[in-house]
Protein backbone atom coordinates (compact mmCIF):
# COMPACT_ATOMS: atom_id res chain seq x y z
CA UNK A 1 -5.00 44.84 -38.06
CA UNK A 2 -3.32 41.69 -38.88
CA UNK A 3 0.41 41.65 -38.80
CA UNK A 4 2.38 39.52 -40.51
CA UNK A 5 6.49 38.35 -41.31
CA UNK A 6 8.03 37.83 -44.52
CA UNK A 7 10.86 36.24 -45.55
CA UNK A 8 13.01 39.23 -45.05
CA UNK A 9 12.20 39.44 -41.72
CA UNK A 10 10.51 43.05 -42.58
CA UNK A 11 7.36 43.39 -40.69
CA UNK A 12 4.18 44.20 -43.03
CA UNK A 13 0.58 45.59 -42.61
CA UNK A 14 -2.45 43.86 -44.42
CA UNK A 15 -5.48 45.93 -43.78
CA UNK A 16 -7.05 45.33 -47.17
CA UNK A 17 -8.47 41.22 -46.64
CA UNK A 18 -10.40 40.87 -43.42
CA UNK A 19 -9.45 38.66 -40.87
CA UNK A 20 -10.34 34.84 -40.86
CA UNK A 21 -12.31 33.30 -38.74
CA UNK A 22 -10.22 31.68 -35.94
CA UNK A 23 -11.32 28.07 -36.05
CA UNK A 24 -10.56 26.11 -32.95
CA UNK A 25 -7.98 23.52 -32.91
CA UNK A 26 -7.69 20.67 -31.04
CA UNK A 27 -7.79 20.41 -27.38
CA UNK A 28 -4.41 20.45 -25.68
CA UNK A 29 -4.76 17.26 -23.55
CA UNK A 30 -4.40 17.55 -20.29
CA UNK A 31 -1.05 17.15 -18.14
CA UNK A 32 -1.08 13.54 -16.36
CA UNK A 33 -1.06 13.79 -12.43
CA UNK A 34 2.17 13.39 -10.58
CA UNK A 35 1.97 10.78 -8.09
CA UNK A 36 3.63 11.94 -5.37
CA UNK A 37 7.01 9.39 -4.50
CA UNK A 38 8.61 8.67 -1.39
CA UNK A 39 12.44 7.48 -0.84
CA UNK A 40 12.59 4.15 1.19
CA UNK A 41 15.39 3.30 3.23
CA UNK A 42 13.54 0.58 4.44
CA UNK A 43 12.71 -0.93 1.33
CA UNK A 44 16.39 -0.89 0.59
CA UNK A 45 17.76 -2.48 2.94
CA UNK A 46 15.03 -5.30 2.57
CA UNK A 47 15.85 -5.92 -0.49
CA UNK A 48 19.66 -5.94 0.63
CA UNK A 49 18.62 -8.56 3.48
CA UNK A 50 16.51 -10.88 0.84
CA UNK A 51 19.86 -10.56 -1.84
CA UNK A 52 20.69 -13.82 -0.80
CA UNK A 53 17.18 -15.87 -1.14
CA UNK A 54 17.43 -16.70 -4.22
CA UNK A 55 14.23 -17.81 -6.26
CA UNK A 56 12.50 -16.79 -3.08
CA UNK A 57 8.66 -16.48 -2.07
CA UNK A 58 7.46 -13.02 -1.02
CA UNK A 59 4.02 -12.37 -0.05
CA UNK A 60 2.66 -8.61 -0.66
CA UNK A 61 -0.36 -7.77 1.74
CA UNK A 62 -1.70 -4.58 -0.23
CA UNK A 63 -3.56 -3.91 -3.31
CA UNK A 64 -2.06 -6.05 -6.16
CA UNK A 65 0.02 -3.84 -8.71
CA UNK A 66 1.61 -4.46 -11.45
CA UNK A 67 4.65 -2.73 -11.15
CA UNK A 68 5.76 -4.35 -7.58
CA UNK A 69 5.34 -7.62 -9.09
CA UNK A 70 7.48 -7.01 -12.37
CA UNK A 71 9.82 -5.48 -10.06
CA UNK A 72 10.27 -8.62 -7.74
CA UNK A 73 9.88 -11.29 -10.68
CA UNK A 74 12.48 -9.02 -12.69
CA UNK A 75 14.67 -10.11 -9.27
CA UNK A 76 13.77 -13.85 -9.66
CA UNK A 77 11.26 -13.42 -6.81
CA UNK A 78 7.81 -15.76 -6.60
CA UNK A 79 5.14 -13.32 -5.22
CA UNK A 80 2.01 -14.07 -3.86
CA UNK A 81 -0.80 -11.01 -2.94
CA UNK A 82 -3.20 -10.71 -0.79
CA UNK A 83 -5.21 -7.60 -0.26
CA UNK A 84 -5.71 -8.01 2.95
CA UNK A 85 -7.42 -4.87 4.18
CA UNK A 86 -9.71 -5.09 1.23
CA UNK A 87 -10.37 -8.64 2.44
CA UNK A 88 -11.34 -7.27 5.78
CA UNK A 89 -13.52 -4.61 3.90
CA UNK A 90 -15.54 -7.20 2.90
CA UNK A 91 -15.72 -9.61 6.13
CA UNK A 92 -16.75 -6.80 7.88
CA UNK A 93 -19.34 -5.55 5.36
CA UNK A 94 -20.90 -9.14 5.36
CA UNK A 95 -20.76 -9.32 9.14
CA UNK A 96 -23.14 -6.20 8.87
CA UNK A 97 -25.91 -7.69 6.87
CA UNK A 98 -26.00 -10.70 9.36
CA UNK A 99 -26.45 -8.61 12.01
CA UNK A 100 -29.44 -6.22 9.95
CA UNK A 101 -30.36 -9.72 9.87
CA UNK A 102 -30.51 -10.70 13.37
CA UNK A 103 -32.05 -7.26 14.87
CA UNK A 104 -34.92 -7.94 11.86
CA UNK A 105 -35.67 -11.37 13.32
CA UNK A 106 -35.05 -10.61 17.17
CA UNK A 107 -33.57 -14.42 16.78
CA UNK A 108 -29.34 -15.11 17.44
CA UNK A 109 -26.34 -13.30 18.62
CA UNK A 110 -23.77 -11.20 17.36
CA UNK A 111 -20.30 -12.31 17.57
CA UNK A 112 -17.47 -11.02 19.72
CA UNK A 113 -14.96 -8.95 17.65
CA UNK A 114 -12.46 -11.59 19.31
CA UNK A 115 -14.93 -14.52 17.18
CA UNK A 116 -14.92 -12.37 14.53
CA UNK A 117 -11.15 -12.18 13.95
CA UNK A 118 -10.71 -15.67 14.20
CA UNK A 119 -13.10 -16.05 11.71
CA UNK A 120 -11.87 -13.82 9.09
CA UNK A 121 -8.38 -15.66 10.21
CA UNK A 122 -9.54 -18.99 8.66
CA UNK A 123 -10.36 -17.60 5.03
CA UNK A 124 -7.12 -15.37 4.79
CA UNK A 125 -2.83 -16.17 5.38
CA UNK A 126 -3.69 -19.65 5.00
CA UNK A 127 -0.29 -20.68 4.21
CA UNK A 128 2.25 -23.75 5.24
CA UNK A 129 5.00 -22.62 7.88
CA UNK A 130 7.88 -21.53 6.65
CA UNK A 131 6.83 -20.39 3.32
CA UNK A 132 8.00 -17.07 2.86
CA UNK A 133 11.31 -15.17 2.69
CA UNK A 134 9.65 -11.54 2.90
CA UNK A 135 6.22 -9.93 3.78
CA UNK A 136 5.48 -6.44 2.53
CA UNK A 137 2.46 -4.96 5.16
CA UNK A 138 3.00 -1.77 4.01
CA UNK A 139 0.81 0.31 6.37
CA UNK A 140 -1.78 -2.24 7.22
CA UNK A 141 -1.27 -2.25 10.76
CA UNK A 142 -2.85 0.95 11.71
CA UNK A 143 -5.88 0.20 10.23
CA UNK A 144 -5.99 -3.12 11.93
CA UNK A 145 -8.52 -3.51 14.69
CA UNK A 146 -7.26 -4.81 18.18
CA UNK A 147 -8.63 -8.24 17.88
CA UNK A 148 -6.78 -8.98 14.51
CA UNK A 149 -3.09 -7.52 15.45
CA UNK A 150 -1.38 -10.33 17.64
CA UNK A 151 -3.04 -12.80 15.51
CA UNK A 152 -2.08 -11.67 12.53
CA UNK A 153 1.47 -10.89 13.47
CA UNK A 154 1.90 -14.43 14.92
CA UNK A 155 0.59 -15.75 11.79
CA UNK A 156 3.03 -13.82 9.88
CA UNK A 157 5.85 -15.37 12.07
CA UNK A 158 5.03 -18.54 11.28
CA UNK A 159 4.65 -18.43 7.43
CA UNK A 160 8.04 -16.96 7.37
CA UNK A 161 11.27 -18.95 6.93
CA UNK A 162 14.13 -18.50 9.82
CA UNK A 163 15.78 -15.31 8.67
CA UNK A 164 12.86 -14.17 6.85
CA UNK A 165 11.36 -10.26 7.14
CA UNK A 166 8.74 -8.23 7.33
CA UNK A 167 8.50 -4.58 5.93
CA UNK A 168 5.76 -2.22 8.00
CA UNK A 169 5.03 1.10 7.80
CA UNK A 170 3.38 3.11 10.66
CA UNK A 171 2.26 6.72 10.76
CA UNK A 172 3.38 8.86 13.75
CA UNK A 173 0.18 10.65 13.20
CA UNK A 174 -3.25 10.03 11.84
CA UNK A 175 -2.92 10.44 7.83
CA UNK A 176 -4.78 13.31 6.00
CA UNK A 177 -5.99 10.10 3.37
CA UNK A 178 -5.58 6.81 2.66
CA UNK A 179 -2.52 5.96 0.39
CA UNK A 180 -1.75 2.54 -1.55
CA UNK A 181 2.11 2.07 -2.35
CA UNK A 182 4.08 0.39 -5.14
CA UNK A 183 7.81 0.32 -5.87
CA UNK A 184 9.13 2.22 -8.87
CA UNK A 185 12.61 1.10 -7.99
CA UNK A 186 14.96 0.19 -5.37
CA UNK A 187 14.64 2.97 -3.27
CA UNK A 188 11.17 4.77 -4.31
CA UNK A 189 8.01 4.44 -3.50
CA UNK A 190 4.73 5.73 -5.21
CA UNK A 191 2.23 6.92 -3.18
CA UNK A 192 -1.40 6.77 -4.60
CA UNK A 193 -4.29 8.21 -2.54
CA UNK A 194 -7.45 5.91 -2.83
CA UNK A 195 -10.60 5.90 -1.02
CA UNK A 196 -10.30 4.50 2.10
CA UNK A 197 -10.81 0.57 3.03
CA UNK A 198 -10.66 0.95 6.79
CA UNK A 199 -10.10 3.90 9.27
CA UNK A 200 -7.24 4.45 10.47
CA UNK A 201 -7.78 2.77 14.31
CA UNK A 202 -4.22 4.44 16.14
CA UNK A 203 -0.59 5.77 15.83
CA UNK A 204 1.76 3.43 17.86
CA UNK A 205 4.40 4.13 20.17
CA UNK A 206 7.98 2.78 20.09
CA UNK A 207 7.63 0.07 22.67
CA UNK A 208 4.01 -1.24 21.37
CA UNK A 209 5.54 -1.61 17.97
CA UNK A 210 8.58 -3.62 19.76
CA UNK A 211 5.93 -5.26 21.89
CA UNK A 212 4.23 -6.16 18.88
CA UNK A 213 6.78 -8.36 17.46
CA UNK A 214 8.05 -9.25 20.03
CA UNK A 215 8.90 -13.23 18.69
CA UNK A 216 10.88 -11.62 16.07
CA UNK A 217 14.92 -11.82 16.67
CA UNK A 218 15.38 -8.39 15.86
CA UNK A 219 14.67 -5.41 14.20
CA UNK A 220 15.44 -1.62 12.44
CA UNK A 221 13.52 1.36 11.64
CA UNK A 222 13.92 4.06 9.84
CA UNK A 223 12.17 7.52 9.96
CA UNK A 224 10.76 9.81 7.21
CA UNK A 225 10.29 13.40 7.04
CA UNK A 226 6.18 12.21 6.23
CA UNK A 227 5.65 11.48 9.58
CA UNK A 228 6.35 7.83 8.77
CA UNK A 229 8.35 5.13 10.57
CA UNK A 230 9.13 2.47 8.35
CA UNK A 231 10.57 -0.89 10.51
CA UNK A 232 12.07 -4.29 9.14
CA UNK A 233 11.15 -7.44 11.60
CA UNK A 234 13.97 -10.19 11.00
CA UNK A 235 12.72 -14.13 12.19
C-alpha cells in the first residue's frame, strides 16, 4: 500500500495502480574527513615575536603547503621550504644502494653515520649567515638521528639573524603516526597523518632540549594536552 498527501493535508489510500519501480538516485557523496586541529600557543607567540620583522625571511623545514605560505606572504613574510626530513629520506635511501653496492663487489667502505651527516649537511641549509628571522622545525627533531642534531641546530643558529627564532615541537612520548602540520590561522594548527619519512629515533627530556640549544639566548615552551611540548629558541 502506497500512501500518499493531498493538498488538504487528508491522508489517502491508492491500492488500485501498482507501485513504481524505485529507481536509484544519485549517490550521496561522501562526507570530507575532518583533519584533526591543534591550538598553538607557541605559534602565537612566534608570530607575536616576528611582528616587528617586517618584510622578513622565514624558512619552513616541513613538507611545503600551500596554506602556511599564503598565510605568511598574506603577513608580508618571504618564505623559503625545505623538506628536510624528506631530504634525509632520500640521502639515506641512496646511501643504501651504495652500500648493496659495496657488499656486491667486496671492494670500499661504508661511511661513518658521523661522514654521513656531514655529507647530507653540504646539499641541504646552505644558506648565508644571518638570513633568517624565523625557522619553523615543526617536529623534525625527533626523527633526527644523533649525528645530524648538533649540526643541524648550529647551522640553524647561524642562518638566523640576532633576535631571530626557532619554533620546535617535541613529543613527550613516541607518536601513534606520523603527522605533517600547516597553519589555518594564528593560533591553529592542522594535523595531517602521512606515511612516515623517518622513525621516530627518541622523546627528549627537559635539560637535553635546553642542552640542545644551548647557543641560543633564551627560550619558552609551552605544553599541550597531546603529549606535545612546543618550545621557541630566541638568538
Amino acid at each position: 500500500m502506497v500512501l500518499t498527501w493531498g493538498m488538504n493535508w487528508q491522508l489517502k489510500t491508492r491500492s488500485a495502480m501498482p507501485a513504481a519501480a524505485a529507481v536509484p538516485g544519485p549517490k550521496t557523496a561522501a562526507a570530507p574527513a575532518v583533519i584533526p586541529t591543534r591550538v598553538s600557543n607557541g605559534l602565537k607567540e612566534f608570530l607575536w615575536l616576528l611582528s616587528d620583522s617586517g618584510k622578513g625571511k622565514l624558512l619552513d623545514l616541513g613538507q611545503v603547503s600551500q596554506n602556511t605560505l599564503n598565510f605568511f606572504i598574506e603577513k608580508g613574510f618571504r618564505v623559503t621550504t625545505e623538506d628536510f626530513l624528506r631530504s634525509w629520506k632520500e640521502f639515506m635511501n641512496d646511501e643504501e644502494e651504495k652500500r648493496r653496492k659495496v657488499l656486491l663487489s667486496k671492494e670500499g667502505d661504508f661511511a661513518t653515520p658521523d661522514a654521513l651527516a656531514a655529507d647530507f649537511l653540504e646539499g641541504i641549509l646552505q644558506y648565508p649567515p644571518e638570513t633568517f628571522h624565523g625557522v619553523l622545525a615543526w617536529d623534525l627533531f625527533d626523527y633526527m638521528e644523533p649525528e645530524l642534531l648538533s649540526r643541524v641546530v648550529s647551522r640553524l643558529h647561524d642562518i638566523l639573524r640576532p633576535g631571530g627564532l626557532v619554533l620546535s615541537l617535541f613529543h613527550s612520548r613516541t607518536p601513534d603516526k606520523y603527522s605533517r602540520y600547516r597553519i589555518l590561522e594564528n593560533q591553529t594548527l592542522e594535523v595531517l597523518p602521512t606515511p612516515a619519512l623517518a622513525p621516530h629515533v627518541r622523546v627528549f627530556q627537559n635539560r637535553e632540549i635546553l642542552d640542545l640549544f644551548g647557543k641560543f639566548r633564551s627560550s619558552k615552551s609551552f605544553v599541550g594536552r597531546d603529549q606535545i611540548r612546543e618550545a621557541l629558541f630566541l638568538k
